[in-house]
PDB file of N, CA and C in Angstrom:
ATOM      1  N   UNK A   1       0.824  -1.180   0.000  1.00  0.00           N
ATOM      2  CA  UNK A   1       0.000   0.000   0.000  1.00  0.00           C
ATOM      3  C   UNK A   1       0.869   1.243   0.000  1.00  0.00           C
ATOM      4  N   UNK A   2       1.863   0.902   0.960  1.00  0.00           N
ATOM      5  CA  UNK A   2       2.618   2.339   0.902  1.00  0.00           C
ATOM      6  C   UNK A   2       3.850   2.178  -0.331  1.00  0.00           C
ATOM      7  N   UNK A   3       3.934   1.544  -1.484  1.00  0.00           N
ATOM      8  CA  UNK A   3       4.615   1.650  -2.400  1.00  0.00           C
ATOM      9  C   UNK A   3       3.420   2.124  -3.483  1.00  0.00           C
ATOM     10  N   UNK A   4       2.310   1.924  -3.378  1.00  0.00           N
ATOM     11  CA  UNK A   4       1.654   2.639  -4.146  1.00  0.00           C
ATOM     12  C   UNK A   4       0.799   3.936  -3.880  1.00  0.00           C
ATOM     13  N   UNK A   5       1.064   4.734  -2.783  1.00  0.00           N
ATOM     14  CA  UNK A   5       1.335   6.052  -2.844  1.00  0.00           C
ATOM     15  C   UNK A   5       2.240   6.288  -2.666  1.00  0.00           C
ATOM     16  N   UNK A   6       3.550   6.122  -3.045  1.00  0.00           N
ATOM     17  CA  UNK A   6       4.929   6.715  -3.046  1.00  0.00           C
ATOM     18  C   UNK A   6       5.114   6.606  -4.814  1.00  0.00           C
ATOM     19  N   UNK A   7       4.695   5.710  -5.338  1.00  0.00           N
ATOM     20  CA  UNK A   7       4.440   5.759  -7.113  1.00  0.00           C
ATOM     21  C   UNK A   7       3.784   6.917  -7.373  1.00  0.00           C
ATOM     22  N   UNK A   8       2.594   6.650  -6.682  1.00  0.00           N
ATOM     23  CA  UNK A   8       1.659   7.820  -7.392  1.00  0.00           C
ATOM     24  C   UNK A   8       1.976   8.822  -7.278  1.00  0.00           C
ATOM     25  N   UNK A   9       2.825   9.196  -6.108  1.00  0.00           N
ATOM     26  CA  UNK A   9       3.488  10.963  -5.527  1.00  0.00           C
ATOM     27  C   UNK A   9       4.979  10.958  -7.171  1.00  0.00           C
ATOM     28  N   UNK A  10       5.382   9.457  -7.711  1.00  0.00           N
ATOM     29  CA  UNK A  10       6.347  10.301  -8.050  1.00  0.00           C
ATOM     30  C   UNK A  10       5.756  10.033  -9.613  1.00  0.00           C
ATOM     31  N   UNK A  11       4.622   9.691 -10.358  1.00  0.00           N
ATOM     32  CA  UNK A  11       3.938   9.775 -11.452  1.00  0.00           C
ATOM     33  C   UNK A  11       3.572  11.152 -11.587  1.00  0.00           C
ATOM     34  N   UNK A  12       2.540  11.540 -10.745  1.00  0.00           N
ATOM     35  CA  UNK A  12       2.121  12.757 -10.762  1.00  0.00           C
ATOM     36  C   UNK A  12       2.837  14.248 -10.875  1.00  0.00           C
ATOM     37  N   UNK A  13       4.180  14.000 -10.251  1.00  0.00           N
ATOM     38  CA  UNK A  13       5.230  14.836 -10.865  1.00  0.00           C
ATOM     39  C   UNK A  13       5.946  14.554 -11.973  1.00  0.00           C
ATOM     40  N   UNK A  14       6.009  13.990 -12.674  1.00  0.00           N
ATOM     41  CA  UNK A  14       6.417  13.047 -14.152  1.00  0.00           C
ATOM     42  C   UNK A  14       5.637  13.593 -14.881  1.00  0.00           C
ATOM     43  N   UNK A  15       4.170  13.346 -14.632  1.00  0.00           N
ATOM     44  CA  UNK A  15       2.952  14.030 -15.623  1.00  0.00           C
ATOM     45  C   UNK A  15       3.357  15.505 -15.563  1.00  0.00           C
ATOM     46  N   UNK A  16       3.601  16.132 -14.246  1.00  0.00           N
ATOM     47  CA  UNK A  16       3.227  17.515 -14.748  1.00  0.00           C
ATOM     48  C   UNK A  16       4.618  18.534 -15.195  1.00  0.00           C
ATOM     49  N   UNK A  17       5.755  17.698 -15.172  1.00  0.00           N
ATOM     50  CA  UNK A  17       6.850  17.829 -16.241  1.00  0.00           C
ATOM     51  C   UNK A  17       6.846  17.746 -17.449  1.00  0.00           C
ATOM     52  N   UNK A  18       5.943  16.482 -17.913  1.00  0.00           N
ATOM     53  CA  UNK A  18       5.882  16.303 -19.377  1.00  0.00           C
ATOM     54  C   UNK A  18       4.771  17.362 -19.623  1.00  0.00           C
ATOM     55  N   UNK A  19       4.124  17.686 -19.145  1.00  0.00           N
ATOM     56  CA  UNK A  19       2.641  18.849 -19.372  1.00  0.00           C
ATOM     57  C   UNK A  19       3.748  20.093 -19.730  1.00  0.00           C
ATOM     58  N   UNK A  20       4.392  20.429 -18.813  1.00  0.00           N
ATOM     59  CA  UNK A  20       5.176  21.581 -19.310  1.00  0.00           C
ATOM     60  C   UNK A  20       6.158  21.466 -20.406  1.00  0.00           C
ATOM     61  N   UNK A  21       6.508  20.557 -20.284  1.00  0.00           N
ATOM     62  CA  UNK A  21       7.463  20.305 -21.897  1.00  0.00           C
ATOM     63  C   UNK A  21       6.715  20.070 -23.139  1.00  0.00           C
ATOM     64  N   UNK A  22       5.612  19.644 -23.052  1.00  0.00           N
ATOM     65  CA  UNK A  22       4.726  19.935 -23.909  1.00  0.00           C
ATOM     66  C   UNK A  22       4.533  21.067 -24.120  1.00  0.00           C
ATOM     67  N   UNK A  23       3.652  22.011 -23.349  1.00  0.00           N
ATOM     68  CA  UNK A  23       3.356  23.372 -23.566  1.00  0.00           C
ATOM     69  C   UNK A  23       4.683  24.250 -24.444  1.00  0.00           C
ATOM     70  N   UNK A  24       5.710  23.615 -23.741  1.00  0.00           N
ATOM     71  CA  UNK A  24       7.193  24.293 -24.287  1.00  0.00           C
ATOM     72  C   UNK A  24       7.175  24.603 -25.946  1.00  0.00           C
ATOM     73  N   UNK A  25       6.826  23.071 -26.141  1.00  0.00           N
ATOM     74  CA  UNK A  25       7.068  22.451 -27.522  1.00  0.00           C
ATOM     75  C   UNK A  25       6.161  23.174 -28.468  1.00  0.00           C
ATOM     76  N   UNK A  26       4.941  23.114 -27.892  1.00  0.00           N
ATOM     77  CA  UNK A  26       3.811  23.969 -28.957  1.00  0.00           C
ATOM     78  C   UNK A  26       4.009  25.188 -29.071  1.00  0.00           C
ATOM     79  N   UNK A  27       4.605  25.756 -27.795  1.00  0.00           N
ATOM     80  CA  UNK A  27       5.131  27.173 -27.823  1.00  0.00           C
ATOM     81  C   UNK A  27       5.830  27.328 -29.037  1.00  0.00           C
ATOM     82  N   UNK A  28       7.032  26.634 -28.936  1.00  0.00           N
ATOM     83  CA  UNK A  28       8.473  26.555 -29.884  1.00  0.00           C
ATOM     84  C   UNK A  28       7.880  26.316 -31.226  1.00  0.00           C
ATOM     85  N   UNK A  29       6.711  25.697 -31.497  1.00  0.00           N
ATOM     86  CA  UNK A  29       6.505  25.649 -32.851  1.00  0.00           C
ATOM     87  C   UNK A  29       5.323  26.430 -33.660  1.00  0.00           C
ATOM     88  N   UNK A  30       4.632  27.159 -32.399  1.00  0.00           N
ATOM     89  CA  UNK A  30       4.274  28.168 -32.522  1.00  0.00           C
ATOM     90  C   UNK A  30       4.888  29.499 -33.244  1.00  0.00           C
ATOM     91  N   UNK A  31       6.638  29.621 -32.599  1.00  0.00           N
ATOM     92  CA  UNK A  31       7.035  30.462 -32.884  1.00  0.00           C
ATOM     93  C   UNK A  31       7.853  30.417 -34.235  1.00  0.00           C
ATOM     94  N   UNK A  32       8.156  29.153 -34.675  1.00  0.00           N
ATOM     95  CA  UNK A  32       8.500  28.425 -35.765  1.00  0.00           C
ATOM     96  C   UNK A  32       7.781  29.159 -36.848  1.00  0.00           C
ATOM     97  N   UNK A  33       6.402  28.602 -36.491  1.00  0.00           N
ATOM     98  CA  UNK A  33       5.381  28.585 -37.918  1.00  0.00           C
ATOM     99  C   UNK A  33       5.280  30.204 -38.228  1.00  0.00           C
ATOM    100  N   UNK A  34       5.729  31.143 -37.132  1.00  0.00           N
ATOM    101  CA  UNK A  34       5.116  32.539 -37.148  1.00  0.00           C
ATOM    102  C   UNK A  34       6.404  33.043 -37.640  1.00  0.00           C
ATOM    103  N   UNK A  35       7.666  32.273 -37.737  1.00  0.00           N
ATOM    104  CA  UNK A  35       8.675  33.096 -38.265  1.00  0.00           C
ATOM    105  C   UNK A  35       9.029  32.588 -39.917  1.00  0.00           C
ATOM    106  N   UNK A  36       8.154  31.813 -40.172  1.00  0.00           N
ATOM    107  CA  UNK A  36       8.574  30.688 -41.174  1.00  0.00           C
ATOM    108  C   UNK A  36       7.347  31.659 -42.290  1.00  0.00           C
ATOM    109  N   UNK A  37       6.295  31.196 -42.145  1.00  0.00           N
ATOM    110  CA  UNK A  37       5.446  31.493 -42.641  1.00  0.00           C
ATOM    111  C   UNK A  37       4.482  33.028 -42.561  1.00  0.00           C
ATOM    112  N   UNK A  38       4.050  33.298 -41.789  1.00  0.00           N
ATOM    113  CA  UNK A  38       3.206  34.450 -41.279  1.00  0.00           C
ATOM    114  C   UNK A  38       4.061  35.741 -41.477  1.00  0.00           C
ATOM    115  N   UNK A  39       5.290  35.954 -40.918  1.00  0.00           N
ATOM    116  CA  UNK A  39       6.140  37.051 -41.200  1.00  0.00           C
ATOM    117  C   UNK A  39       6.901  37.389 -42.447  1.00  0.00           C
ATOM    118  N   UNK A  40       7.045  36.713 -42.975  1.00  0.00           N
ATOM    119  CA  UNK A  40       7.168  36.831 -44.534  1.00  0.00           C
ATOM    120  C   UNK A  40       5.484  37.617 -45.563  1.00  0.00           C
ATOM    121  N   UNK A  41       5.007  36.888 -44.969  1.00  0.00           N
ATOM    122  CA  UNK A  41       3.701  37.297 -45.768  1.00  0.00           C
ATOM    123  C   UNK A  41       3.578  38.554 -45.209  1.00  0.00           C
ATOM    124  N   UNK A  42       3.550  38.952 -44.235  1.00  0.00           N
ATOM    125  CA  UNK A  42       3.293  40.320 -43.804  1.00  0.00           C
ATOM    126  C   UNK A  42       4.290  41.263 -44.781  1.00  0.00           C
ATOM    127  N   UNK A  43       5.290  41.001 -44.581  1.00  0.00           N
ATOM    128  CA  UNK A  43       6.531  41.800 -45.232  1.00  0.00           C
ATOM    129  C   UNK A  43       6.174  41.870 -46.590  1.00  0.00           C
ATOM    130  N   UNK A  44       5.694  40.755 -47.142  1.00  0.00           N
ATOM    131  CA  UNK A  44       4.924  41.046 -48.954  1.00  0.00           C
ATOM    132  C   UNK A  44       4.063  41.974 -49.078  1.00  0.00           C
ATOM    133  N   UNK A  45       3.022  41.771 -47.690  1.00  0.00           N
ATOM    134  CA  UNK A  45       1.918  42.820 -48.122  1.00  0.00           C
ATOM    135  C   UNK A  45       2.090  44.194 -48.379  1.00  0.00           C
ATOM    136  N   UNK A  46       3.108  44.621 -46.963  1.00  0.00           N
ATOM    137  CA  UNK A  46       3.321  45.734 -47.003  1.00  0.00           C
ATOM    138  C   UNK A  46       4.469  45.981 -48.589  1.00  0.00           C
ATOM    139  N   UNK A  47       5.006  45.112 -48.735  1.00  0.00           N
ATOM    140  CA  UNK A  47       5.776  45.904 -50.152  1.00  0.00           C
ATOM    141  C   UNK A  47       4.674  46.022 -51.430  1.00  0.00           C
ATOM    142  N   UNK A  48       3.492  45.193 -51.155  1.00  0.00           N
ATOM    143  CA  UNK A  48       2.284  45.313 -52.162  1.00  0.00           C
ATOM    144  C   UNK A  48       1.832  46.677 -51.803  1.00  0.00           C
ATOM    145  N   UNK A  49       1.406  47.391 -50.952  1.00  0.00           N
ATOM    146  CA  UNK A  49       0.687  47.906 -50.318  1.00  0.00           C
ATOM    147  C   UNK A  49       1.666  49.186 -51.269  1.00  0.00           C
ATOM    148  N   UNK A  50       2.392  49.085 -50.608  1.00  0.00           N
ATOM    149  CA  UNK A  50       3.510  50.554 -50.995  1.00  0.00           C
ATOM    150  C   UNK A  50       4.152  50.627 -52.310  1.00  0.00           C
ATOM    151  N   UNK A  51       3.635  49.709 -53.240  1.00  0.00           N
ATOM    152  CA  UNK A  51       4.019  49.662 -54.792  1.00  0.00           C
ATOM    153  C   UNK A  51       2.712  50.301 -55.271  1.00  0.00           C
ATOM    154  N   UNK A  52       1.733  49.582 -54.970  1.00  0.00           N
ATOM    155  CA  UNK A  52       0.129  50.395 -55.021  1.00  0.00           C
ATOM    156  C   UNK A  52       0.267  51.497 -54.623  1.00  0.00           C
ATOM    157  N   UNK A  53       0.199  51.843 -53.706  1.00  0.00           N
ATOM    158  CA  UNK A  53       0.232  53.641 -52.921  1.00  0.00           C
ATOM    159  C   UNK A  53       1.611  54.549 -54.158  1.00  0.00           C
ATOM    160  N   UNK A  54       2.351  53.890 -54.669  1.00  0.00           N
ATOM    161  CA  UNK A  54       3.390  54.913 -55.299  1.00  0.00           C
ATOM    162  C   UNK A  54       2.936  54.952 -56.971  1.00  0.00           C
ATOM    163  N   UNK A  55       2.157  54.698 -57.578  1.00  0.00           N
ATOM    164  CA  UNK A  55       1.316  54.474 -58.913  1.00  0.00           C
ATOM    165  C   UNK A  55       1.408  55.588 -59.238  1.00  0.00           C
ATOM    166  N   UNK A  56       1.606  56.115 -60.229  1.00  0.00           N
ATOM    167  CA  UNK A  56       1.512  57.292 -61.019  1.00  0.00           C
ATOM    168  C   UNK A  56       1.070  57.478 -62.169  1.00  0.00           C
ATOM    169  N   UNK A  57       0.444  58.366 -63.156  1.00  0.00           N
ATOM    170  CA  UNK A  57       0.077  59.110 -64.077  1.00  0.00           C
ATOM    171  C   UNK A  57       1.282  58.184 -64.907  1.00  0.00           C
ATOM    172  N   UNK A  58       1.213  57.242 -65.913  1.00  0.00           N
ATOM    173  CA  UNK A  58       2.130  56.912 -66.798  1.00  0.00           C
ATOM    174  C   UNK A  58       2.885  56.024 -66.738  1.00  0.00           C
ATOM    175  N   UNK A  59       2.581  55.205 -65.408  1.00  0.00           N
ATOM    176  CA  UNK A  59       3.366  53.672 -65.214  1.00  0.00           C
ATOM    177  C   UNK A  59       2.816  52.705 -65.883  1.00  0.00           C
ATOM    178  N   UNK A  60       3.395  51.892 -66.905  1.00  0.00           N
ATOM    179  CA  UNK A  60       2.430  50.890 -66.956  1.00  0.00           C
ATOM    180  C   UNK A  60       2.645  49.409 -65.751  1.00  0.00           C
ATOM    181  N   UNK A  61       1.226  49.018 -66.173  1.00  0.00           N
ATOM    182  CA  UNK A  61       0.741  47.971 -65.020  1.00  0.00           C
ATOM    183  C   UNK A  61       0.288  46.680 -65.811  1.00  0.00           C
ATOM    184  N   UNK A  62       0.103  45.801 -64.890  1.00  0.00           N
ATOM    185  CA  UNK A  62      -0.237  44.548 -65.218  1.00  0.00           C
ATOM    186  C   UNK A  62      -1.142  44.526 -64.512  1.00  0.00           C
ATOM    187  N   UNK A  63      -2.625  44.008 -64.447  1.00  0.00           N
ATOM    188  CA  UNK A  63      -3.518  43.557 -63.468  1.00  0.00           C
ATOM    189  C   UNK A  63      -3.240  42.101 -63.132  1.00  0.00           C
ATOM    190  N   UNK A  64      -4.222  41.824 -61.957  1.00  0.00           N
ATOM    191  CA  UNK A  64      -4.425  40.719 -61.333  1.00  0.00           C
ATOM    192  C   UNK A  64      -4.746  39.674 -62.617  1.00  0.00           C
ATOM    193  N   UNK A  65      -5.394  40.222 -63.430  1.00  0.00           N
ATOM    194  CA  UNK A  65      -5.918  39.528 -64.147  1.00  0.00           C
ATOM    195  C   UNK A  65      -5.337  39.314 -65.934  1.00  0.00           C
ATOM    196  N   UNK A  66      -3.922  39.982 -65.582  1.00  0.00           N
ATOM    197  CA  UNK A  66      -2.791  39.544 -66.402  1.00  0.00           C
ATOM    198  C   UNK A  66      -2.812  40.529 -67.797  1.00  0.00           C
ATOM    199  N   UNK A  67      -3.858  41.802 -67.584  1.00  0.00           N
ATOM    200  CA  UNK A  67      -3.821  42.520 -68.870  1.00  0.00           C
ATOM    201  C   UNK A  67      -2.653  43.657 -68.308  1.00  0.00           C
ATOM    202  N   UNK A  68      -2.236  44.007 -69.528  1.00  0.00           N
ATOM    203  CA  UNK A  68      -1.170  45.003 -69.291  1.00  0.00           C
ATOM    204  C   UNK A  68      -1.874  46.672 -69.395  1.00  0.00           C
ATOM    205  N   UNK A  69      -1.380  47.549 -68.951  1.00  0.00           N
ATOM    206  CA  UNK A  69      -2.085  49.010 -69.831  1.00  0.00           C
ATOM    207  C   UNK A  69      -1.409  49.943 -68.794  1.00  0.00           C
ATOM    208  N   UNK A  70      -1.591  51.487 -69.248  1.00  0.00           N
ATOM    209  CA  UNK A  70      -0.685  52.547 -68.843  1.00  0.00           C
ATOM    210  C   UNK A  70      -2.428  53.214 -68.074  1.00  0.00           C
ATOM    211  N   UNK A  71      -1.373  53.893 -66.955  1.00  0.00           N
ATOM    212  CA  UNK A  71      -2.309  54.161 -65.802  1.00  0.00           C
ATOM    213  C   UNK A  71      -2.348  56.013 -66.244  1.00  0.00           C
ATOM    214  N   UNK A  72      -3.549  56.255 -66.468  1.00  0.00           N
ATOM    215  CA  UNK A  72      -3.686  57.541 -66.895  1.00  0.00           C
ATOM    216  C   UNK A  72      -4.253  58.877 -65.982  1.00  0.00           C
ATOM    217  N   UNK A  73      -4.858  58.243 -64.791  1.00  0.00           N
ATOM    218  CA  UNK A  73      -5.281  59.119 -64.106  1.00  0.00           C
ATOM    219  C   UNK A  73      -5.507  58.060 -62.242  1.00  0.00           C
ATOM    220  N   UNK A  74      -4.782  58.912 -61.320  1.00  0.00           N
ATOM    221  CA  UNK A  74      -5.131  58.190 -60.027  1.00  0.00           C
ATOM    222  C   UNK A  74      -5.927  59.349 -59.104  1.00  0.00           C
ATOM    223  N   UNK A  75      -7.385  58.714 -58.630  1.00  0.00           N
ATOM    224  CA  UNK A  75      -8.208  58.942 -57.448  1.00  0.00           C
ATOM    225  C   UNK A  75      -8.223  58.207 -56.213  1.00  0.00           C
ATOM    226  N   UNK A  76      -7.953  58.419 -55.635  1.00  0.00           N
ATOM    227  CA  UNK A  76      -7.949  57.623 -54.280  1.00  0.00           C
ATOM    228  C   UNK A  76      -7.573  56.422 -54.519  1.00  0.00           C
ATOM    229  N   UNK A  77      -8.269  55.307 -54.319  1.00  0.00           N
ATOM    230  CA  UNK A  77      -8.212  54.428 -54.535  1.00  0.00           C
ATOM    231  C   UNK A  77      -8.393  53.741 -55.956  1.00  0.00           C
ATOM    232  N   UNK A  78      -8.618  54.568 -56.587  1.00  0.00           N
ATOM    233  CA  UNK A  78      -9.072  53.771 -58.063  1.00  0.00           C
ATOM    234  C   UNK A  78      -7.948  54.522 -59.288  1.00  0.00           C
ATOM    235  N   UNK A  79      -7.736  53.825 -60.195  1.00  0.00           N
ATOM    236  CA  UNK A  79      -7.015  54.192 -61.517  1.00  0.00           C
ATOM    237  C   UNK A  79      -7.573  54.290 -62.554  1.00  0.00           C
ATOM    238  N   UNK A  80      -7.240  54.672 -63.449  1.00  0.00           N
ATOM    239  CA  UNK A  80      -7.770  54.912 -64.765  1.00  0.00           C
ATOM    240  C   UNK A  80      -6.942  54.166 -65.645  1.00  0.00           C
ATOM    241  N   UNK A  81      -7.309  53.176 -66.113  1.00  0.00           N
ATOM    242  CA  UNK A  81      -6.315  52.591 -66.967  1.00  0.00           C
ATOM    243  C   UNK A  81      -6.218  52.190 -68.370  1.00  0.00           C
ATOM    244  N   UNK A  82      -5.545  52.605 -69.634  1.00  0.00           N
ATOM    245  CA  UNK A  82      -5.896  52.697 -70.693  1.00  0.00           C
ATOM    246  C   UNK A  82      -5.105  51.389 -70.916  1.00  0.00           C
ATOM    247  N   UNK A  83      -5.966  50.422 -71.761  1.00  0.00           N
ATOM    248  CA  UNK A  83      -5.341  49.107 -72.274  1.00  0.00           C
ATOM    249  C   UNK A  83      -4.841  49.224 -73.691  1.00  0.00           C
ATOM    250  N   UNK A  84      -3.889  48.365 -74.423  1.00  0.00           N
ATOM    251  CA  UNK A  84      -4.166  48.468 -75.673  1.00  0.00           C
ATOM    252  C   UNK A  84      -3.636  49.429 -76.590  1.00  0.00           C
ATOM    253  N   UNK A  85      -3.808  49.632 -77.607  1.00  0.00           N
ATOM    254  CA  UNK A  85      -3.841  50.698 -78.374  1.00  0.00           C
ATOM    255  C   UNK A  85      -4.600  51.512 -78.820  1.00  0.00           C
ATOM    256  N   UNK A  86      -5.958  51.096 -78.799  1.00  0.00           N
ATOM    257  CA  UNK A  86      -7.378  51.756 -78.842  1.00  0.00           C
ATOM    258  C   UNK A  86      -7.654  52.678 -77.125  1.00  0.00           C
ATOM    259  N   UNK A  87      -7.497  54.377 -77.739  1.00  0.00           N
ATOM    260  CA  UNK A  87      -7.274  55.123 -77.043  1.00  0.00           C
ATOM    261  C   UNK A  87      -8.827  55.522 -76.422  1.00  0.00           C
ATOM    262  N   UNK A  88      -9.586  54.482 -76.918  1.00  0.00           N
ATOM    263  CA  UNK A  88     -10.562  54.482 -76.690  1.00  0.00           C
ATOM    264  C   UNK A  88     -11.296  53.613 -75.171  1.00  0.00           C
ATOM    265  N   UNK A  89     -10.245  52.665 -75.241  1.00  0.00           N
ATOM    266  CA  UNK A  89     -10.086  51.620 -73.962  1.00  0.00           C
ATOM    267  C   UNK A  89      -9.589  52.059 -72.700  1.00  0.00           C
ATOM    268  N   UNK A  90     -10.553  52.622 -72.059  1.00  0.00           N
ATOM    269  CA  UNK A  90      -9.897  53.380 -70.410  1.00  0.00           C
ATOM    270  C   UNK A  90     -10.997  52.791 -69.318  1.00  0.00           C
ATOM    271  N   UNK A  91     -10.585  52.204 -68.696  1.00  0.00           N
ATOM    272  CA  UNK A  91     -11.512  51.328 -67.748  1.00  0.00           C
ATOM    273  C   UNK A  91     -10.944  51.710 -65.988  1.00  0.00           C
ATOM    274  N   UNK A  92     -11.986  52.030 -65.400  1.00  0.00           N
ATOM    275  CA  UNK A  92     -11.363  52.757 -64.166  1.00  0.00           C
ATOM    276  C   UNK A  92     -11.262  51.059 -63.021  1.00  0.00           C
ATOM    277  N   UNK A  93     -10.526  51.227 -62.360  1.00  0.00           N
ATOM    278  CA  UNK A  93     -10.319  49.234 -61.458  1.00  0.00           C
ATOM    279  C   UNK A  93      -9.805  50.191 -60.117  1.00  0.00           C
ATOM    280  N   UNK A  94      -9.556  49.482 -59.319  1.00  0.00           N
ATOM    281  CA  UNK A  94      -9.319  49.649 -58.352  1.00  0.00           C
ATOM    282  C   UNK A  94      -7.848  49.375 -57.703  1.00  0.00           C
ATOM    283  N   UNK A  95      -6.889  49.904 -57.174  1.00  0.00           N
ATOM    284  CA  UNK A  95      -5.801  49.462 -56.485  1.00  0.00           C
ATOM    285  C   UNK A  95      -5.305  48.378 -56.333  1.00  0.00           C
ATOM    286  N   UNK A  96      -6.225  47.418 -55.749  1.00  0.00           N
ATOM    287  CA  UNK A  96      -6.337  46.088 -55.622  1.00  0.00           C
ATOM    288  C   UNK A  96      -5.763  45.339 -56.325  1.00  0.00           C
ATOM    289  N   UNK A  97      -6.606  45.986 -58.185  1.00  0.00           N
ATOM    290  CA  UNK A  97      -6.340  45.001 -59.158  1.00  0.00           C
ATOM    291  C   UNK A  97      -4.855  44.931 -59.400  1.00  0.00           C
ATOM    292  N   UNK A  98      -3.819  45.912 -59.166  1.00  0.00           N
ATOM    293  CA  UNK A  98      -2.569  46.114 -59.667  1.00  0.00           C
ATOM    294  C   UNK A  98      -1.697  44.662 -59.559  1.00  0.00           C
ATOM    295  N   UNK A  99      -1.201  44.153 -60.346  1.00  0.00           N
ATOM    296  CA  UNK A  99      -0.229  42.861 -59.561  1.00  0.00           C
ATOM    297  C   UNK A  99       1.639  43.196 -59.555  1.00  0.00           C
ATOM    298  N   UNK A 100       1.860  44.041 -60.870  1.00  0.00           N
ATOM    299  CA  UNK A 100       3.096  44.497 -61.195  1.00  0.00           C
ATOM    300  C   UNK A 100       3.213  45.996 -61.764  1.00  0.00           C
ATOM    301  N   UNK A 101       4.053  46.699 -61.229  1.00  0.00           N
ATOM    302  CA  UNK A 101       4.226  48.313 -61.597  1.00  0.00           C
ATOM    303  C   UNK A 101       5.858  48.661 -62.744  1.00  0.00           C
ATOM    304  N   UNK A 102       5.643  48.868 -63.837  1.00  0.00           N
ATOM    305  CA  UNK A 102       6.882  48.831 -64.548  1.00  0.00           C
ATOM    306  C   UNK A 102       6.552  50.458 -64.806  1.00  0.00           C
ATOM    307  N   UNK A 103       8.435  51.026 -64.191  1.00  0.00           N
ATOM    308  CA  UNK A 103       8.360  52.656 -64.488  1.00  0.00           C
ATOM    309  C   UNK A 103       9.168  52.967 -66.007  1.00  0.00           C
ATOM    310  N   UNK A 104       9.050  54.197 -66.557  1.00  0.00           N
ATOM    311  CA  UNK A 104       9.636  54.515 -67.792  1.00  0.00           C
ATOM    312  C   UNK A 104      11.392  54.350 -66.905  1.00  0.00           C
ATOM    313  N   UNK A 105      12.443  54.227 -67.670  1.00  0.00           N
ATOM    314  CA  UNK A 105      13.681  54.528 -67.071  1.00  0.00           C
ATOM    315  C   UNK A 105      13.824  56.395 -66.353  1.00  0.00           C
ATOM    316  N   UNK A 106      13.116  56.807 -67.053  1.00  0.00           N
ATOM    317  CA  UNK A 106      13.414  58.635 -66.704  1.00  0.00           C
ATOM    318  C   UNK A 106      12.851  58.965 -65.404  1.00  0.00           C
ATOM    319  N   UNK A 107      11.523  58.427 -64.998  1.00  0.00           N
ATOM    320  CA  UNK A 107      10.936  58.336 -64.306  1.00  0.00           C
ATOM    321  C   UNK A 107      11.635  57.535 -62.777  1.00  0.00           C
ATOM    322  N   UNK A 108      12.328  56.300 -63.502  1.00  0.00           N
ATOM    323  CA  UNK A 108      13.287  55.595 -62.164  1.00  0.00           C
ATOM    324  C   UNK A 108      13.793  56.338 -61.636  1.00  0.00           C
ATOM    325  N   UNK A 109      15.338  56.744 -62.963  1.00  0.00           N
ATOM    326  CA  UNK A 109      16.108  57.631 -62.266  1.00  0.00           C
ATOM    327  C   UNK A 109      16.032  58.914 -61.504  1.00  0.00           C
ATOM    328  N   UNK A 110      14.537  59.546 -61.408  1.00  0.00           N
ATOM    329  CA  UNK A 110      14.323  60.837 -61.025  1.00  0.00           C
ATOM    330  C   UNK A 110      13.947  59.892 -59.493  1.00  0.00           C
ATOM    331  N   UNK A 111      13.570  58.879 -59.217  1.00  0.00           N
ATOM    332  CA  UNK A 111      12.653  58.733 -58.112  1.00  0.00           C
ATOM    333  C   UNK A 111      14.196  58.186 -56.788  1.00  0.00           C
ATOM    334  N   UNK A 112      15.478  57.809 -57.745  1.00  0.00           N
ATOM    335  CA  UNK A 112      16.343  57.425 -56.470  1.00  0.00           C
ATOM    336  C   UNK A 112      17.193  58.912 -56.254  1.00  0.00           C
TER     337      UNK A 112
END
């Protein structure tokens, strides 16, 4: 009898060692997944974010949706964007749509 509460006194501290080394572990891979994955993506957005916000009168763009065309007029949030060669083709989209920003060279060199 008294070897089996002297087990159980030293199980019960066994369990609540491995409980904390557990917790450790999920911690640790917690912090894994958040440096691996999650913080990278953040760091994309914001360079999305701030390629969008710098758009100008005469960059051409690529949309999300893979058409190319020169950005002719910016309102807030929205662009004006002429596709094509038909000067007739100006379709206003939104920020959003932008996926790639290509500047004239004159335009680079004035901006560094």
């Amino acid at each position: 009898m008294l070897s089996m509460i002297l087990t159980s006194g030293v199980n019960s501290q066994a369990s609540g060692g491995s409980i904390l080394a557990t917790v450790a572990m999920v911690a640790l891979w917690i912090g894994v997944l958040y440096l691996i994955m999650i913080r990278p993506q953040k760091k994309q957005q914001k360079e999305m974010d701030a390629l969008r916000e710098s758009v100008k009168p005469g960059d051409n763009i690529m949309t999300t949706g893979g058409f190319y065309g020169v950005v002719l007029d910016v309102v807030d949030d929205t662009v004006i964007v002429e596709f094509g060669n038909n000067k007739n083709c100006r379709i206003p989209m939104h920020k959003n749509a932008i996926a790639e920003v290509e500047r004239d060279d004159d335009s680079a060199a004035e901006d560094k």
